[in-house]
C-alpha atoms as a PDB file:
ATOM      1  CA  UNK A   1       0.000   0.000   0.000  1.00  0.00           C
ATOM      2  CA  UNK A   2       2.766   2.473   0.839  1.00  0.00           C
ATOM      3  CA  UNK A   3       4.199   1.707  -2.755  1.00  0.00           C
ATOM      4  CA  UNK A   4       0.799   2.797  -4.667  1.00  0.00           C
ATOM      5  CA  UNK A   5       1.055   5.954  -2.381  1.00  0.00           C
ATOM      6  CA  UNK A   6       4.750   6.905  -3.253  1.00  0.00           C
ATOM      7  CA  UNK A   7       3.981   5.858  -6.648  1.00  0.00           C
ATOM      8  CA  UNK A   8       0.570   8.326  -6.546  1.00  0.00           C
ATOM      9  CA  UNK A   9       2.828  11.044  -5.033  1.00  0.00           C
ATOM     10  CA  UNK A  10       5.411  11.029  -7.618  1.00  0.00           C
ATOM     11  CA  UNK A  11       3.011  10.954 -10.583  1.00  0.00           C
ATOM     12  CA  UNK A  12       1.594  14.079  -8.849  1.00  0.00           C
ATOM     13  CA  UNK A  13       4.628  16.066  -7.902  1.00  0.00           C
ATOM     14  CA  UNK A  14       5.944  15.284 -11.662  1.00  0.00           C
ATOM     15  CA  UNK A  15       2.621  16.524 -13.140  1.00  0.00           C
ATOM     16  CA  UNK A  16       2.835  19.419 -10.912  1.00  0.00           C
ATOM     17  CA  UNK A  17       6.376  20.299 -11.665  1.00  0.00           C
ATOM     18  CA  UNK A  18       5.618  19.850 -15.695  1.00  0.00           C
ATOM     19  CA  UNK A  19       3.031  22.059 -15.236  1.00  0.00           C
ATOM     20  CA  UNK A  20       4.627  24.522 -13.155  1.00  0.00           C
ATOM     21  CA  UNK A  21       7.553  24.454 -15.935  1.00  0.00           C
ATOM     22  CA  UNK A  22       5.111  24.945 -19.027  1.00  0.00           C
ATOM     23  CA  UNK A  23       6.011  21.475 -20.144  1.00  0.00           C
ATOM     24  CA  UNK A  24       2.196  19.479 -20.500  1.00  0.00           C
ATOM     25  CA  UNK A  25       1.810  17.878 -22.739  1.00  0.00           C
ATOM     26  CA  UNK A  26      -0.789  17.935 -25.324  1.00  0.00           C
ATOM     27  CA  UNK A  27      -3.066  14.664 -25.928  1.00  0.00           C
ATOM     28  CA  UNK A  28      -1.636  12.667 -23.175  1.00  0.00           C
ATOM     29  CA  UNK A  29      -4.581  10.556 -20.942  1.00  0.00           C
ATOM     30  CA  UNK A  30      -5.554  12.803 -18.602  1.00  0.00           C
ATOM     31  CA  UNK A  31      -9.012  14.327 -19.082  1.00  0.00           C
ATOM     32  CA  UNK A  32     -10.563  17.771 -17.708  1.00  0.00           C
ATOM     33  CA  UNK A  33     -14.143  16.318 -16.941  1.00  0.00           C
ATOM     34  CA  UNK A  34     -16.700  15.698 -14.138  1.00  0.00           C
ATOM     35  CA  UNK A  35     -15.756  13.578 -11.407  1.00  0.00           C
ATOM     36  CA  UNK A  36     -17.701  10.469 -10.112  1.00  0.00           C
ATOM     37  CA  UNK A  37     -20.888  11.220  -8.109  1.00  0.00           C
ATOM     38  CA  UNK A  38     -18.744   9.927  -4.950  1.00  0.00           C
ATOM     39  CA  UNK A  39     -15.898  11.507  -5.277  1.00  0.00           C
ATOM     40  CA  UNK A  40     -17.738  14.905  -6.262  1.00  0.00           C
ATOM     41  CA  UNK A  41     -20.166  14.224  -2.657  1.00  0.00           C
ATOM     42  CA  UNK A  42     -16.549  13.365  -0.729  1.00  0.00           C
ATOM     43  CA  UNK A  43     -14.649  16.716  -2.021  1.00  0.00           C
ATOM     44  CA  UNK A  44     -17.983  18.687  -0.941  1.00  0.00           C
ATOM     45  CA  UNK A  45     -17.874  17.138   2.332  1.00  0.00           C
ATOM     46  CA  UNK A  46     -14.432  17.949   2.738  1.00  0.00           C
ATOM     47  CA  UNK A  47     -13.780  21.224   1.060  1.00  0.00           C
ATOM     48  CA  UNK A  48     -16.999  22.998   1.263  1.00  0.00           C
ATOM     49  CA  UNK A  49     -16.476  26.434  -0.292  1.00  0.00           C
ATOM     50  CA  UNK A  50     -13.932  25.556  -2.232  1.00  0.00           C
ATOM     51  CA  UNK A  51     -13.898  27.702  -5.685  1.00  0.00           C
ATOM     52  CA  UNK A  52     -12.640  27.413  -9.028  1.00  0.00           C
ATOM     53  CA  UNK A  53     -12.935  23.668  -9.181  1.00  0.00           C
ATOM     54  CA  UNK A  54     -11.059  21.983 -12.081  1.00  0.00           C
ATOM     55  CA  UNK A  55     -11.589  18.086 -11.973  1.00  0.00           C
ATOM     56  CA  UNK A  56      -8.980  16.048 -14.104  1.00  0.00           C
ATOM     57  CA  UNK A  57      -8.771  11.904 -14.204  1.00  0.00           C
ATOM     58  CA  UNK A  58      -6.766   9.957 -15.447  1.00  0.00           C
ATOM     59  CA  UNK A  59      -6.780   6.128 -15.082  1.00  0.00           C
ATOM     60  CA  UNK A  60      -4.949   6.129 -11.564  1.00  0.00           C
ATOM     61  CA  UNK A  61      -6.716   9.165 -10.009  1.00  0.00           C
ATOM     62  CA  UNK A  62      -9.456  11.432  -9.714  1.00  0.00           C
ATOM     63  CA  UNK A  63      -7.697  15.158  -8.985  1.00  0.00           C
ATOM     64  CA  UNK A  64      -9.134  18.438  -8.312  1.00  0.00           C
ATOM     65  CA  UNK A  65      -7.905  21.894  -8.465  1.00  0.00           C
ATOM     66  CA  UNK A  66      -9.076  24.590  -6.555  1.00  0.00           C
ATOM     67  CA  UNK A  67      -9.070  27.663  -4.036  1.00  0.00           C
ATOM     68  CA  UNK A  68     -10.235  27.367  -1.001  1.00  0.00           C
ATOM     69  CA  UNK A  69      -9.818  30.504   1.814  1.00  0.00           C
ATOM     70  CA  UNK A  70      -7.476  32.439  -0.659  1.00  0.00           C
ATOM     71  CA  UNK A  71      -5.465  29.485  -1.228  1.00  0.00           C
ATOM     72  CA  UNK A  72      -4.647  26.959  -4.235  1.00  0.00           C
ATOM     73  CA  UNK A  73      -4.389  23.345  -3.572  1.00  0.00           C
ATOM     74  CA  UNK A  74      -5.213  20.109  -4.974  1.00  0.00           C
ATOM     75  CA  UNK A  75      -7.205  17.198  -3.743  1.00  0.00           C
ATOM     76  CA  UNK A  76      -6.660  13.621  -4.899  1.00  0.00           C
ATOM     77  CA  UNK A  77      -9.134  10.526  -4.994  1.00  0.00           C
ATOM     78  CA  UNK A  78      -8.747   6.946  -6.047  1.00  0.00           C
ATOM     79  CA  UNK A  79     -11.244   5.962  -8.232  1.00  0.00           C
ATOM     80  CA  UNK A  80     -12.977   3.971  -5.610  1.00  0.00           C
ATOM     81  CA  UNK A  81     -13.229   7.504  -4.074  1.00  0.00           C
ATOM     82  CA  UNK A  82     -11.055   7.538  -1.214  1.00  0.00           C
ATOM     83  CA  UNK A  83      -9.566  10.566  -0.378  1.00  0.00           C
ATOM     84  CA  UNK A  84      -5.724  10.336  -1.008  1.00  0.00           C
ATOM     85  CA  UNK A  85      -4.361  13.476   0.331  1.00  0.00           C
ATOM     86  CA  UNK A  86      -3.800  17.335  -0.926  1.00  0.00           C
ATOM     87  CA  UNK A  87      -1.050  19.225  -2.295  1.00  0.00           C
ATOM     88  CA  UNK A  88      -0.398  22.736  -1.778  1.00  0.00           C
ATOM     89  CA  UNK A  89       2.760  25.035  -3.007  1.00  0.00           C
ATOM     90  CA  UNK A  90       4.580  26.625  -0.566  1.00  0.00           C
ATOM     91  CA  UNK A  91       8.052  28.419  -0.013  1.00  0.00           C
ATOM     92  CA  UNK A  92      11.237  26.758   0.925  1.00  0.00           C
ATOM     93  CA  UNK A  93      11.412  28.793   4.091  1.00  0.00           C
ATOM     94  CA  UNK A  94       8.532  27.015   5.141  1.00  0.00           C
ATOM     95  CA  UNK A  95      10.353  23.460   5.094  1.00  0.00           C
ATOM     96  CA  UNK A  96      11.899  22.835   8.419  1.00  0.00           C
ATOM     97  CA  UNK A  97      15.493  24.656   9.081  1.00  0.00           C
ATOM     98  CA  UNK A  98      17.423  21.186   9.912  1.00  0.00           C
ATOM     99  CA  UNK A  99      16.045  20.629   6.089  1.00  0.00           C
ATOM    100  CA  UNK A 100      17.330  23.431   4.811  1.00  0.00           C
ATOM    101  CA  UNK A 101      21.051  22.794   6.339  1.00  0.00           C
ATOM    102  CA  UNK A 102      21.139  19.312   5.206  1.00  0.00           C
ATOM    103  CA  UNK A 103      19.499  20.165   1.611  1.00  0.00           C
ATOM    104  CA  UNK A 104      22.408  22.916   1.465  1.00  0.00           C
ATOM    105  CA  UNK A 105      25.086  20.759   2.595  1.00  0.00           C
ATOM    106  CA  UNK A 106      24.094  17.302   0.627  1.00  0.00           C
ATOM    107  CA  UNK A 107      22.891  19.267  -2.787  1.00  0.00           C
ATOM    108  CA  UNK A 108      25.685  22.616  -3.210  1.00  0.00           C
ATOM    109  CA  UNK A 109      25.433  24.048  -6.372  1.00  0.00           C
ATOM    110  CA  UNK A 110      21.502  23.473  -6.318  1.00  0.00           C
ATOM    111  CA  UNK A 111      19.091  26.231  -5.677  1.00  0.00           C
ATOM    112  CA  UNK A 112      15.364  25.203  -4.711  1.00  0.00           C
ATOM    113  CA  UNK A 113      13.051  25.978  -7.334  1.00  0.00           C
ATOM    114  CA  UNK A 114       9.972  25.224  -5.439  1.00  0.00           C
ATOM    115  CA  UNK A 115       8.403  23.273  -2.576  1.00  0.00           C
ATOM    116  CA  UNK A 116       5.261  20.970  -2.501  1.00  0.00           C
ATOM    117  CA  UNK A 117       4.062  19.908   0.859  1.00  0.00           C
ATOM    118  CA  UNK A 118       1.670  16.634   0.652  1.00  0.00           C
ATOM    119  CA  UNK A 119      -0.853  16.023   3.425  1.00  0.00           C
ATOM    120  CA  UNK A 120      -1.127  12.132   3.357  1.00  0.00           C
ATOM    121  CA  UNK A 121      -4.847  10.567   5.257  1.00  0.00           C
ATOM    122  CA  UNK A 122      -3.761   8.662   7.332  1.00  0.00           C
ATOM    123  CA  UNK A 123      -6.926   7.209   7.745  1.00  0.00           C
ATOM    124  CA  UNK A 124      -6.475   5.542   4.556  1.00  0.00           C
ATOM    125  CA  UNK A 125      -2.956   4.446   5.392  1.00  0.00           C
ATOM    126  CA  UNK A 126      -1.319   5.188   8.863  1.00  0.00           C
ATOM    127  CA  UNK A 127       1.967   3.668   7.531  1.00  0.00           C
ATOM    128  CA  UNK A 128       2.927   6.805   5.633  1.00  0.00           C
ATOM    129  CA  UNK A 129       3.979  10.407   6.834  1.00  0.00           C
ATOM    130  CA  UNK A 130       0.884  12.977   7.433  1.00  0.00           C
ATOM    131  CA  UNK A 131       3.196  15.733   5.440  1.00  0.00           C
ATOM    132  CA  UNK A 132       5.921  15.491   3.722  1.00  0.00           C
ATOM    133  CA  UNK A 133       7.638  18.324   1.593  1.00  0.00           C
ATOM    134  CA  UNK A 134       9.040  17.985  -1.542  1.00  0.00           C
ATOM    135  CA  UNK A 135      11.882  20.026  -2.626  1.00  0.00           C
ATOM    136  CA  UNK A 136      12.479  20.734  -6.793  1.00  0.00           C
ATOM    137  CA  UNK A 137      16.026  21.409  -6.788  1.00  0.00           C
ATOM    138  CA  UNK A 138      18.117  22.666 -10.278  1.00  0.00           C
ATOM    139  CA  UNK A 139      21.436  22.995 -10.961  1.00  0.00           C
ATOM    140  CA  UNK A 140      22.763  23.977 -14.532  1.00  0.00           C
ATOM    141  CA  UNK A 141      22.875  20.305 -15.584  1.00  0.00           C
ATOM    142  CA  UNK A 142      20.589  18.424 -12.846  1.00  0.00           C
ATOM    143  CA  UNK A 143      17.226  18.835 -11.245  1.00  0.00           C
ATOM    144  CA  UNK A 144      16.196  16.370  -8.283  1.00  0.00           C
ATOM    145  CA  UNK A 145      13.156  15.519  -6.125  1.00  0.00           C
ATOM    146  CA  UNK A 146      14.149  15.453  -2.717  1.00  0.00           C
ATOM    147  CA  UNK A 147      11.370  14.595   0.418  1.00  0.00           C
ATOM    148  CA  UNK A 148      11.249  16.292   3.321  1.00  0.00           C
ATOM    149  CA  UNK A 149       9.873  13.806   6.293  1.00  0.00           C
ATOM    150  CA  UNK A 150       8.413  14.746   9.355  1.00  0.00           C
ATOM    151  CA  UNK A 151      11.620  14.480  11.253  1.00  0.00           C
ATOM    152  CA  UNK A 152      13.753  16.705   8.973  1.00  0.00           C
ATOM    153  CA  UNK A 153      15.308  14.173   7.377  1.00  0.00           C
ATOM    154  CA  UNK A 154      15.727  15.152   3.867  1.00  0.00           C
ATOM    155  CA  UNK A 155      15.769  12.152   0.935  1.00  0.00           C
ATOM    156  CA  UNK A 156      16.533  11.800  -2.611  1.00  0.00           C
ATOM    157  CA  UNK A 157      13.210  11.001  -4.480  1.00  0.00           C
ATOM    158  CA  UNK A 158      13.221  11.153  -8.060  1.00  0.00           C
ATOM    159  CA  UNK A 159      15.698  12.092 -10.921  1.00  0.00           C
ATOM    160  CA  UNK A 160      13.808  14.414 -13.038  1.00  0.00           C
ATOM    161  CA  UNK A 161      16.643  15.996 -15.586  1.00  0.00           C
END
């Protein structure tokens, strides 16, 4: 179960980061369209008065974007309808100081071109971290994924370039 999450999380940071870099792609899977009835009662439920609602799915995931309290974020379902978790932008100040040391010292010539943070439910799956952060970090010739855990450890995730 912790794998499908990881694997869930990645596809989502990597969408959001391909996004964020102007690099969708055209004619790919994913689909701007209506949600299931569950899902669609579940986000309701849990972000009522939430604006500016943009559902996509693809065949792992039912995602919405929105506002909620001045605020963008993004909500993910399964298709069963469970609720996943949410994503939400945020600046690397906001990541944990003992982070920001270790990022500095383990990744030098890197500078941190933006910061996810990922609310896991842990109702879903209490074996995984509530947050986690995820750091996009470039150099001239490199750009890495590293997670942030609860405890300020901080993790190579993903090659991205």
């Amino acid at each position: 179960m912790k794998k499908i999450f990881l694997t869930f999380t990645t596809a989502a940071l990597f969408s959001v980061t391909a996004f964020a870099a102007g690099g969708g792609k055209k004619g790919t899977e994913t689909t701007t369209a209506t949600a299931s009835y569950v899902v669609t009662r579940a986000f309701n439920a849990d972000f009522g008065g939430a604006q500016n609602v943009v559902w996509t799915i693809d065949k792992n995931c039912q995602k919405a974007d929105f506002t909620i309290d001045g605020v963008k974020k993004t909500a993910f379902y399964n298709l069963a309808g469970d609720f996943l978790g949410t994503t939400q932008t945020i600046g690397y100040n906001a990541i944990p100081a003992k982070s920001q040391k270790l990022i500095a010292d383990n990744y030098k010539g890197y500078i941190a071109a933006g910061v996810i943070i990922y609310q896991a439910n842990t109702a879903l799956n209490d074996s995984i971290d509530p947050t986690s952060y995820f750091v996009d970090l470039k150099s001239e010739s490199h750009e890495v994924l590293v997670r942030v855990t609860e405890t300020g450890a901080a993790e190579f995730f993903a090659q991205i370039k």
